[in-house]
C-alpha atoms as a PDB file:
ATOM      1  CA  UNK A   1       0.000   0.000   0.000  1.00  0.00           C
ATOM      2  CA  UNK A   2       2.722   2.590   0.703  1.00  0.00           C
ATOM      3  CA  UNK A   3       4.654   1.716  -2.625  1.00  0.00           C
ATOM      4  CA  UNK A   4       1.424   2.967  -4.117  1.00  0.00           C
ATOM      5  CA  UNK A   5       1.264   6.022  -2.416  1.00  0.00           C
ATOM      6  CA  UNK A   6       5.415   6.361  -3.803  1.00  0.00           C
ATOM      7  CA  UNK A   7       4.782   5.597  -6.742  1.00  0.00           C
ATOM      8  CA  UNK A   8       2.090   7.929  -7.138  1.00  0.00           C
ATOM      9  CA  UNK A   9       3.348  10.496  -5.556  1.00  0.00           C
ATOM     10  CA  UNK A  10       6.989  10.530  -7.739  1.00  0.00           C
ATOM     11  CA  UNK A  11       4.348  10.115 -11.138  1.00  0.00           C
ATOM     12  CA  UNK A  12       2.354  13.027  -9.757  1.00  0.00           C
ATOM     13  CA  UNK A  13       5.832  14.738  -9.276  1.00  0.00           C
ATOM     14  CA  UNK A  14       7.424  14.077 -12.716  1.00  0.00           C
ATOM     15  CA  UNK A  15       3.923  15.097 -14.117  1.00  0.00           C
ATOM     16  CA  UNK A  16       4.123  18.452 -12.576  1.00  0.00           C
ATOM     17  CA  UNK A  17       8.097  19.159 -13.506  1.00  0.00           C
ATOM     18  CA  UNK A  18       7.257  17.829 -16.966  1.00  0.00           C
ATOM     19  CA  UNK A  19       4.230  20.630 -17.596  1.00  0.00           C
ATOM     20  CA  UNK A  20       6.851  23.156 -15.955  1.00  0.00           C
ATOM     21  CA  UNK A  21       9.603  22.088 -17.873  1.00  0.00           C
ATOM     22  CA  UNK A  22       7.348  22.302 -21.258  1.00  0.00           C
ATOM     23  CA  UNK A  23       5.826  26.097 -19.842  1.00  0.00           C
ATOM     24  CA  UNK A  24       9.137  27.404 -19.977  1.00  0.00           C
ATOM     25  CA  UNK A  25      10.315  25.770 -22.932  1.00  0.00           C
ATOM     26  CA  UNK A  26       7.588  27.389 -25.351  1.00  0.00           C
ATOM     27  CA  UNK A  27       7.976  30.754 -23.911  1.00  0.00           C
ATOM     28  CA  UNK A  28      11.923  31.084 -24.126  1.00  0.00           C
ATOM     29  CA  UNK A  29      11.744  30.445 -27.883  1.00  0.00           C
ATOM     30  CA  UNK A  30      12.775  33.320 -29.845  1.00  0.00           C
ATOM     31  CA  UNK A  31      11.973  33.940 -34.062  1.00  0.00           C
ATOM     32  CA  UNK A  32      14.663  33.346 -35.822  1.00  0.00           C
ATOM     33  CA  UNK A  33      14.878  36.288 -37.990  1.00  0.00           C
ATOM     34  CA  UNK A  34      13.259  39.283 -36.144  1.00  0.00           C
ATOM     35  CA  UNK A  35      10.257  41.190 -38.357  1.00  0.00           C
ATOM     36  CA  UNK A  36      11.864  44.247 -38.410  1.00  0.00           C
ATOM     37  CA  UNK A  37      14.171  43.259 -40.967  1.00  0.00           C
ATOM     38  CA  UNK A  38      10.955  41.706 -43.553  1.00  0.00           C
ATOM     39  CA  UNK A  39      10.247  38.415 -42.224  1.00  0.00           C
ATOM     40  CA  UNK A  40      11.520  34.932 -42.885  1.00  0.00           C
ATOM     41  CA  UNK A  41      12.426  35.405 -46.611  1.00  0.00           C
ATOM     42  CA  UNK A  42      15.494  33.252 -48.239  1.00  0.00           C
ATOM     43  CA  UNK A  43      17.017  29.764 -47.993  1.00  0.00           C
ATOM     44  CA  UNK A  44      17.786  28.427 -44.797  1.00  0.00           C
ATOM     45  CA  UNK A  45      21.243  28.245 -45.281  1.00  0.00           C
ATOM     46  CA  UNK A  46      20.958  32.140 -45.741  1.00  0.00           C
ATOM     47  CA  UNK A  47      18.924  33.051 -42.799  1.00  0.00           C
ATOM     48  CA  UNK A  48      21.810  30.960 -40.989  1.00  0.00           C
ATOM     49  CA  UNK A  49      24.414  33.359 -42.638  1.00  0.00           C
ATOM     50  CA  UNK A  50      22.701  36.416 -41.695  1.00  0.00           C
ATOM     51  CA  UNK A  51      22.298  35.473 -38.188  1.00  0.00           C
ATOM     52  CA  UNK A  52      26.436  34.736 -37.999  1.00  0.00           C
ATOM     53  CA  UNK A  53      27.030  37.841 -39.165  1.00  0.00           C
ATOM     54  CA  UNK A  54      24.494  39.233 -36.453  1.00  0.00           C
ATOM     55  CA  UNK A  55      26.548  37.615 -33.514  1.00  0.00           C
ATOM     56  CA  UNK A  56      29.383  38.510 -35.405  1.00  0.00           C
ATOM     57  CA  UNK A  57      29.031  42.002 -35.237  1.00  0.00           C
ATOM     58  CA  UNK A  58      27.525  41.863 -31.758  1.00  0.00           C
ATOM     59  CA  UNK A  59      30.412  40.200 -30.320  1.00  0.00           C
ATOM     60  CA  UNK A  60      32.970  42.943 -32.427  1.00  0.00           C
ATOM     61  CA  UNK A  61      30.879  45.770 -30.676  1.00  0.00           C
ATOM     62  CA  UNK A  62      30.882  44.010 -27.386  1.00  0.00           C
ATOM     63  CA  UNK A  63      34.854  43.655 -28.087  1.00  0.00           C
ATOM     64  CA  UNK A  64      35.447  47.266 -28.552  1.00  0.00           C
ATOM     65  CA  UNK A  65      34.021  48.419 -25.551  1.00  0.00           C
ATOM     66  CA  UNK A  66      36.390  49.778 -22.717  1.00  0.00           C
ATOM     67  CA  UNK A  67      36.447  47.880 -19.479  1.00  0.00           C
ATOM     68  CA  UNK A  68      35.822  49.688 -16.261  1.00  0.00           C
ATOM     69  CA  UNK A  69      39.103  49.790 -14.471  1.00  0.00           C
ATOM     70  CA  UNK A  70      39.295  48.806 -10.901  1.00  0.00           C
ATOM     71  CA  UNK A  71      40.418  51.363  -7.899  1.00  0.00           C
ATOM     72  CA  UNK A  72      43.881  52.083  -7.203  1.00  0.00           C
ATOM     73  CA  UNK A  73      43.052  52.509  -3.868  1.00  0.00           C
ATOM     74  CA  UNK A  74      45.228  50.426  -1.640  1.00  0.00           C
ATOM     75  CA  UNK A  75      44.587  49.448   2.108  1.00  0.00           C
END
């Protein structure tokens, strides 16, 4: 009777992280290509090539910026 109850209980469980895990799955997903730049036209393979050039250039603008430098203030 109590292996029941267990066994129910963990089903219940995985049930319930399953429905979570699936919530937050749907609503992280982001378009591909944003709208502003005229929707989903072209081949895959050149959707794939505008988005490397996208995190391309991000990461060369994220690059360039100066770092905050630290204190010199010894104690």
């Amino acid at each position: 009777m109590r292996s029941i109850f267990t066994i129910t209980a963990l089903v219940l469980a995985l049930g319930i992280v399953g429905m979570l895990a699936k919530k937050q799955w749907t609503s992280s997903r982001v378009p591909l290509v944003p709208a502003a730049q005229g929707g989903a036209t072209g081949t895959a393979q050149q959707q794939s090539q505008q988005i490397q050039q996208q995190v391309q250039q991000q990461m060369d603008q994220l690059m360039q910026k100066p770092r905050p430098m630290p204190d010199d203030e010894s104690k």
